[in-house]
C-alpha atoms as a PDB file:
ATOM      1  CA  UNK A   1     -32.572   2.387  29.824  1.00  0.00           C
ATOM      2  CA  UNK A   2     -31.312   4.837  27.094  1.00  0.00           C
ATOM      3  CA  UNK A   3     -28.200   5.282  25.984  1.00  0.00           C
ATOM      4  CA  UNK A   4     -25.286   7.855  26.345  1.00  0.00           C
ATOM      5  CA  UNK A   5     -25.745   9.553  22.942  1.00  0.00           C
ATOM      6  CA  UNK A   6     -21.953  11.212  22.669  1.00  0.00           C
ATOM      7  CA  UNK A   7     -19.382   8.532  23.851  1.00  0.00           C
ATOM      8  CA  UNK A   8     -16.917  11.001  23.170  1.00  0.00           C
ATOM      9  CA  UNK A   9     -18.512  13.892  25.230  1.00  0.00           C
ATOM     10  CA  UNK A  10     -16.406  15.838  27.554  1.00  0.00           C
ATOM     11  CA  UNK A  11     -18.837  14.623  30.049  1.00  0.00           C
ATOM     12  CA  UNK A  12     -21.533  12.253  31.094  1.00  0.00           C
ATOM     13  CA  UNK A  13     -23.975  14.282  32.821  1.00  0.00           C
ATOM     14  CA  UNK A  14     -26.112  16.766  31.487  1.00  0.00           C
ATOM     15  CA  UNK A  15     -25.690  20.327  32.772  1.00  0.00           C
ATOM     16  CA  UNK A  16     -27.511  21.220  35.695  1.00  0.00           C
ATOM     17  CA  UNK A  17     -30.219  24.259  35.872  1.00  0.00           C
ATOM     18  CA  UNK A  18     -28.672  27.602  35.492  1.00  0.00           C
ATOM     19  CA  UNK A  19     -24.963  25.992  34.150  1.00  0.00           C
ATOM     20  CA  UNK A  20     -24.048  26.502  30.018  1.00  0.00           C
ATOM     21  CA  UNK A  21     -25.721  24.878  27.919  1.00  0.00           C
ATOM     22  CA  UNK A  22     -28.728  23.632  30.345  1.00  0.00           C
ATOM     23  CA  UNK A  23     -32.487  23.931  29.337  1.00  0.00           C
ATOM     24  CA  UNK A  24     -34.008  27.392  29.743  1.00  0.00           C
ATOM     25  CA  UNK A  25     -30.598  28.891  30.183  1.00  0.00           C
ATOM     26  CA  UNK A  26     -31.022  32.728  30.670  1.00  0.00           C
ATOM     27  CA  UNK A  27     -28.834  33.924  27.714  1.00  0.00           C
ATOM     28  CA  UNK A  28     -30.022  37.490  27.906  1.00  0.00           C
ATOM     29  CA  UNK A  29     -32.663  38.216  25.229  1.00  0.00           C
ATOM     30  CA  UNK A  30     -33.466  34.669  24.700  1.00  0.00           C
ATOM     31  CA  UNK A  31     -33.479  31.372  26.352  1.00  0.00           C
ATOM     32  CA  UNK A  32     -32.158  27.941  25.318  1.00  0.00           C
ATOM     33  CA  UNK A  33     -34.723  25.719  24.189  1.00  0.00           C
ATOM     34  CA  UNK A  34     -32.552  22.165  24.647  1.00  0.00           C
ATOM     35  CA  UNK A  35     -29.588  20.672  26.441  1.00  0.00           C
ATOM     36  CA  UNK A  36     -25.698  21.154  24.882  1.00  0.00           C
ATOM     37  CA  UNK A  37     -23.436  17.769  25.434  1.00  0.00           C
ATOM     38  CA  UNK A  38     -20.225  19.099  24.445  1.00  0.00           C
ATOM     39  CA  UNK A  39     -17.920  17.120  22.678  1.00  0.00           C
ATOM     40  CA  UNK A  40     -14.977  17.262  19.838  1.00  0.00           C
ATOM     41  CA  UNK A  41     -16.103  17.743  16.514  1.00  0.00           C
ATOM     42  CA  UNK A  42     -16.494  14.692  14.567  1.00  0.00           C
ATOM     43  CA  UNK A  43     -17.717  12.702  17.987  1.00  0.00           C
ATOM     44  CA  UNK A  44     -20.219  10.164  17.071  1.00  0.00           C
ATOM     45  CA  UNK A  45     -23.977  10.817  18.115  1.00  0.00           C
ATOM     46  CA  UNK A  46     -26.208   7.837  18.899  1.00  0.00           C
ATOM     47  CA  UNK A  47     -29.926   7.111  19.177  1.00  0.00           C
ATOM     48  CA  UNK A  48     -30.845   6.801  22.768  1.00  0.00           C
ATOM     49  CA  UNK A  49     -34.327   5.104  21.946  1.00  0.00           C
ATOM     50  CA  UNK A  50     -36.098   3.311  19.170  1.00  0.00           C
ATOM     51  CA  UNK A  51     -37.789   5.561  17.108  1.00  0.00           C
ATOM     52  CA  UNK A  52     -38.589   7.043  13.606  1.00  0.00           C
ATOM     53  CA  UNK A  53     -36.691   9.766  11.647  1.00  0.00           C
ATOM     54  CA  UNK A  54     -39.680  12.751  10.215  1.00  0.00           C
ATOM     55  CA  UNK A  55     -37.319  15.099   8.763  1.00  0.00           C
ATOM     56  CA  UNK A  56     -33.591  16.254   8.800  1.00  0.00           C
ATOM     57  CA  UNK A  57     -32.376  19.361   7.978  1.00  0.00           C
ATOM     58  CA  UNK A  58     -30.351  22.421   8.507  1.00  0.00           C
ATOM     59  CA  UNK A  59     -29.471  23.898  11.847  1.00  0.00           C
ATOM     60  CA  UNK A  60     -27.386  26.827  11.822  1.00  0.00           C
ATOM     61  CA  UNK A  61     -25.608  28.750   9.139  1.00  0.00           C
ATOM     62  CA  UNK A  62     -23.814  31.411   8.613  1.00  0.00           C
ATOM     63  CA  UNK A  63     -25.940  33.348   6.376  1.00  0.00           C
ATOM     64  CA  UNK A  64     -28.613  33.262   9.704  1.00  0.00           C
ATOM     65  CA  UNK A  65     -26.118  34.107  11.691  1.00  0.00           C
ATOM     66  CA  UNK A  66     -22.419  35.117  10.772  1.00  0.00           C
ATOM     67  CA  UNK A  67     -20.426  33.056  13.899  1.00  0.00           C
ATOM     68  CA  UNK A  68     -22.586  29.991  13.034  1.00  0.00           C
ATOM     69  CA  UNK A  69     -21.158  27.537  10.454  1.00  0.00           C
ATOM     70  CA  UNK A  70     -23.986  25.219   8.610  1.00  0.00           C
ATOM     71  CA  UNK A  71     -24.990  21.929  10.843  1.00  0.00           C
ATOM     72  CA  UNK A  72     -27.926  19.811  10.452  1.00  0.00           C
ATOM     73  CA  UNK A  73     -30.162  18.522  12.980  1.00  0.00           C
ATOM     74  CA  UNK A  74     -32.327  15.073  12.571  1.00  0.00           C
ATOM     75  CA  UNK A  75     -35.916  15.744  14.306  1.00  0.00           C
ATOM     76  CA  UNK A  76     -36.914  11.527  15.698  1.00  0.00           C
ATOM     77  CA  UNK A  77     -40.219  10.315  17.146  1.00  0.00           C
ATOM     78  CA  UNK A  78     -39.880   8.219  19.984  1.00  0.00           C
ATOM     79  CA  UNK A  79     -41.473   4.335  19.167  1.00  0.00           C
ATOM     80  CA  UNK A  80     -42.805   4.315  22.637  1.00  0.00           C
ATOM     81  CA  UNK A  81     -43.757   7.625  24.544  1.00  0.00           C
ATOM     82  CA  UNK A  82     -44.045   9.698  20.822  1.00  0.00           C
ATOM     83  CA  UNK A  83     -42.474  12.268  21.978  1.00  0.00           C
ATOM     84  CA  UNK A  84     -40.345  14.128  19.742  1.00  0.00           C
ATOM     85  CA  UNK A  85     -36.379  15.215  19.990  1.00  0.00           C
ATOM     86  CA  UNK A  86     -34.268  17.113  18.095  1.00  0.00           C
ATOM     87  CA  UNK A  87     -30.687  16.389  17.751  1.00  0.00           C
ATOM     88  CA  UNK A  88     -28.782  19.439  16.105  1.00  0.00           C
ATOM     89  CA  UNK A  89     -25.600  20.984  15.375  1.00  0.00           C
ATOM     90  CA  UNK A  90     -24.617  18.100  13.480  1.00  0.00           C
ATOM     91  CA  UNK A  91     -21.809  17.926  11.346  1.00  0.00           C
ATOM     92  CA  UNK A  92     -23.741  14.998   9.147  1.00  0.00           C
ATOM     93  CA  UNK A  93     -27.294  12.782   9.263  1.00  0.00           C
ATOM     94  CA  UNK A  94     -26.082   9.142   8.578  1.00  0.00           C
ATOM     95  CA  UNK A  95     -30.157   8.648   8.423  1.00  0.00           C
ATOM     96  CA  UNK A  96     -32.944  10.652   6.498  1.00  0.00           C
ATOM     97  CA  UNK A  97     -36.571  11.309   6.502  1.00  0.00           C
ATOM     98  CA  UNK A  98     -38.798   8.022   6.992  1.00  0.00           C
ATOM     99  CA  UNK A  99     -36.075   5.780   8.177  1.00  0.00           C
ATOM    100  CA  UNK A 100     -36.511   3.871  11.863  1.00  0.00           C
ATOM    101  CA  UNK A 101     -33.550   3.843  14.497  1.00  0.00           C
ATOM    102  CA  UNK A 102     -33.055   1.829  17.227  1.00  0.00           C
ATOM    103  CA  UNK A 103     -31.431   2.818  20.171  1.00  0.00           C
ATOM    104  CA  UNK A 104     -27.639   2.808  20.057  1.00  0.00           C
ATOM    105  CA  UNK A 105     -27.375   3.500  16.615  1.00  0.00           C
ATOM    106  CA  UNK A 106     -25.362   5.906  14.513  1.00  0.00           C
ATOM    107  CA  UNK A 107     -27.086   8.638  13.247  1.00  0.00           C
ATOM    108  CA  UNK A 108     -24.903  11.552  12.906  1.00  0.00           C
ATOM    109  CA  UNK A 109     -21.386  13.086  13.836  1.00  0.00           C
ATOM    110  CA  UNK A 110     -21.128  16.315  16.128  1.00  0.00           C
ATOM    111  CA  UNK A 111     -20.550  19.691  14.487  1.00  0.00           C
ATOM    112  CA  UNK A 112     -18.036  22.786  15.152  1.00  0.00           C
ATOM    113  CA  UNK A 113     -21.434  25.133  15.337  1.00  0.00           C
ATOM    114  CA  UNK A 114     -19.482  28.510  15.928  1.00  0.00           C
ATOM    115  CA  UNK A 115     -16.965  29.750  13.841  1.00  0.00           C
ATOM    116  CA  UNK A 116     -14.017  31.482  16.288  1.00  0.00           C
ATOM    117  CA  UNK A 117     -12.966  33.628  13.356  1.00  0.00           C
ATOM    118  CA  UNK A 118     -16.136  35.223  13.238  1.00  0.00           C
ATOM    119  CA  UNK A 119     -16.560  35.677  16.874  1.00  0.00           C
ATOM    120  CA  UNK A 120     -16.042  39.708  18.360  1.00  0.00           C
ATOM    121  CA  UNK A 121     -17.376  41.768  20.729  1.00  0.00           C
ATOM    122  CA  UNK A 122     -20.812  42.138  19.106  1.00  0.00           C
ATOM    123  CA  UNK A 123     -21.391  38.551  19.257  1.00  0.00           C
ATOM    124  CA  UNK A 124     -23.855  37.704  22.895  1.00  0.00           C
ATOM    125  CA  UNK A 125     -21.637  37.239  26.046  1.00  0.00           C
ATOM    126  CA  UNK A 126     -22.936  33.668  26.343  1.00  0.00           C
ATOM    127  CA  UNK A 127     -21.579  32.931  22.533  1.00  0.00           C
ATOM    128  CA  UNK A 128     -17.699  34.297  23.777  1.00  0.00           C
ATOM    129  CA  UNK A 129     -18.111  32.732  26.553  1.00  0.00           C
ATOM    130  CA  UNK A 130     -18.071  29.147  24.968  1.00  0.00           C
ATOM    131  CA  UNK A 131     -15.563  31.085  22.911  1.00  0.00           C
ATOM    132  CA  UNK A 132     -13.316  31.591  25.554  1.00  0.00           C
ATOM    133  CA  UNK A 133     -13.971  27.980  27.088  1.00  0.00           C
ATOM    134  CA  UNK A 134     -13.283  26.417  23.612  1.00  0.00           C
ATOM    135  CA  UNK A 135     -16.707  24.985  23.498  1.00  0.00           C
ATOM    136  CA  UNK A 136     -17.124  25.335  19.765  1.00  0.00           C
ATOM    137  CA  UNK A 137     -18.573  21.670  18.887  1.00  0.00           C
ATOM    138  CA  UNK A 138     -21.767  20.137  20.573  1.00  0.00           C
ATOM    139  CA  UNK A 139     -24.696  17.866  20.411  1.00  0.00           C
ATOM    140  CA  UNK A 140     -27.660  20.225  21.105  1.00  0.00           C
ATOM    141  CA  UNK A 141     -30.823  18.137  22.027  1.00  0.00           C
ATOM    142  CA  UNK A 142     -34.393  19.637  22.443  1.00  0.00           C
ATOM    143  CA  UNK A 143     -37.575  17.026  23.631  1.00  0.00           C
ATOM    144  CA  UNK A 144     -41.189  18.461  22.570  1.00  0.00           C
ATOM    145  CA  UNK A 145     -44.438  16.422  23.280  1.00  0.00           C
ATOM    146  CA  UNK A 146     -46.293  13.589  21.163  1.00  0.00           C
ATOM    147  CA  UNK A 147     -48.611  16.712  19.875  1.00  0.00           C
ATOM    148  CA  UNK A 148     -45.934  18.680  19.000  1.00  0.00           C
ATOM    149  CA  UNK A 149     -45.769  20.101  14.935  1.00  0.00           C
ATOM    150  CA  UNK A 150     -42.748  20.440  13.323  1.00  0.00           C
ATOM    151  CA  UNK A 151     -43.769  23.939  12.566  1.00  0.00           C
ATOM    152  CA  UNK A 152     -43.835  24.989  16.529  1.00  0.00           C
ATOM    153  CA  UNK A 153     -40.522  22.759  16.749  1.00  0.00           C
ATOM    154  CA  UNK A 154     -39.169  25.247  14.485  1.00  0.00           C
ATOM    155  CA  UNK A 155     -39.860  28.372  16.605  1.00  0.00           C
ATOM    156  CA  UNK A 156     -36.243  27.336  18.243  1.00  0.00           C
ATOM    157  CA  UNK A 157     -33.919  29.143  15.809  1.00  0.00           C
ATOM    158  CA  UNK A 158     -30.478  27.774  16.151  1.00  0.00           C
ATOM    159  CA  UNK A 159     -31.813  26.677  19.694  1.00  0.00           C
ATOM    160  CA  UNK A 160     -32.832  29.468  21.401  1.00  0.00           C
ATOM    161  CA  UNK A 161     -36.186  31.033  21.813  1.00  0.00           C
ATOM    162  CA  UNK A 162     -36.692  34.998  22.065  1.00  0.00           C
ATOM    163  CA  UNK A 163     -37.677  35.654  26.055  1.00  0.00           C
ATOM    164  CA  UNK A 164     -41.074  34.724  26.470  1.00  0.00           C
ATOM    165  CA  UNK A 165     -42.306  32.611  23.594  1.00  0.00           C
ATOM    166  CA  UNK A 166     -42.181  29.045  24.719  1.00  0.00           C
ATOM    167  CA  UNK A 167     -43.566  26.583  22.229  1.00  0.00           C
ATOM    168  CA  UNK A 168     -46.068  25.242  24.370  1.00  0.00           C
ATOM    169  CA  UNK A 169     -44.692  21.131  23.883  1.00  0.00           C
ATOM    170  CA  UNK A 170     -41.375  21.908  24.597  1.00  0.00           C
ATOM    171  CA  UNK A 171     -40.252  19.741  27.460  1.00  0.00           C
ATOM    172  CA  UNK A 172     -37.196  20.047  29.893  1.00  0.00           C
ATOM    173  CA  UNK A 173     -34.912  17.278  28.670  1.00  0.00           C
ATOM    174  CA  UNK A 174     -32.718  17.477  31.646  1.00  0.00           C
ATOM    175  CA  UNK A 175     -33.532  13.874  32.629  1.00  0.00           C
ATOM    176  CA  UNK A 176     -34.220  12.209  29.265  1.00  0.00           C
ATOM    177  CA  UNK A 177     -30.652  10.970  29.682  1.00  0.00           C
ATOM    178  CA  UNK A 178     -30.326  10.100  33.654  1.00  0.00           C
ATOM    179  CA  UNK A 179     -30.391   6.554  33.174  1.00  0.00           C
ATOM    180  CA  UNK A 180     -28.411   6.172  30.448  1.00  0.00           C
ATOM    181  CA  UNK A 181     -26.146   3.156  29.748  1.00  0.00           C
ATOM    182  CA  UNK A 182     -22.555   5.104  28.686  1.00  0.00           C
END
């Protein structure tokens, strides 16, 4: 059974097909490459699984984007199924490259991704929409297959994908979390 990774999410259930923040949302030129689990900045993120850390990094930041502010994600292979998953918009990595996790362990805090300041009319409808909602701060979590490359992982800029150019391991996390133990 996996674990709950954001105790502190506004939630416990991932968001269904079509809702914010759900895999392969529809956000008008692009499409969302992960799940969000929104939760208050600062909210401790946990390991669901056993697994290895093969890079960290950053995420976002505004000199990508100017209503991003700089997160870091943590990019984990799973012990037992290899897969890969990404877990971004991270305020901070309490692990780094080469280090194992096990499953309900600390290995980062959640980030305040978008900057409200910075936020206008020119930013996407989806991005004022989380705006409006006060959905600032998330987990974002993408799941790619045991023959996944971090290159391809990369294609996901800030966790979207332009329409049309799925990397071809990225997997629908939707029920990576459905048994979890919160």
């Amino acid at each position: 059974m996996k674990r709950w990774p954001v105790p502190d999410s506004d939630n416990k259930e991932v968001p269904k097909h079509g809702e914010s923040g759900s895999f392969w949302e529809d956000r008008g030129d692009r499409h969302h490459c992960g799940i969000d689990i929104y939760a208050p900045k600062g909210s401790h993120v946990y390991a669901a699984s056993d697994g290895k850390v093969i890079e960290t990094g950053i995420f976002t930041k505004p000199e990508t984007v100017p209503y991003w502010n700089t997160t870091h994600y943590i990019l984990i292979q799973d012990c037992d199924t290899g897969r890969f998953s990404r877990w971004a918009e991270l305020n901070s990595a309490t692990v780094s490259a080469g280090d194992t996790v096990t499953a309900g362990q600390l290995i980062g805090c959640v980030g305040g991704v978008l900057n409200p300041d910075k936020i206008d009319t020119k930013a996407p409808p989806y991005i004022q929409r989380l705006k409006h909602h006060g959905r600032l701060s998330m987990l974002h979590f993408e799941l790619y297959g045991e023959d996944a490359m971090p290159d391809e992982i990369r294609l996901c800029l800030g966790g979207n994908t332009p329409k049309g150019t799925r990397p071809a391991n990225l997997l629908d996390p939707t029920d990576y979390f459905h048994d979890s133990a919160i």
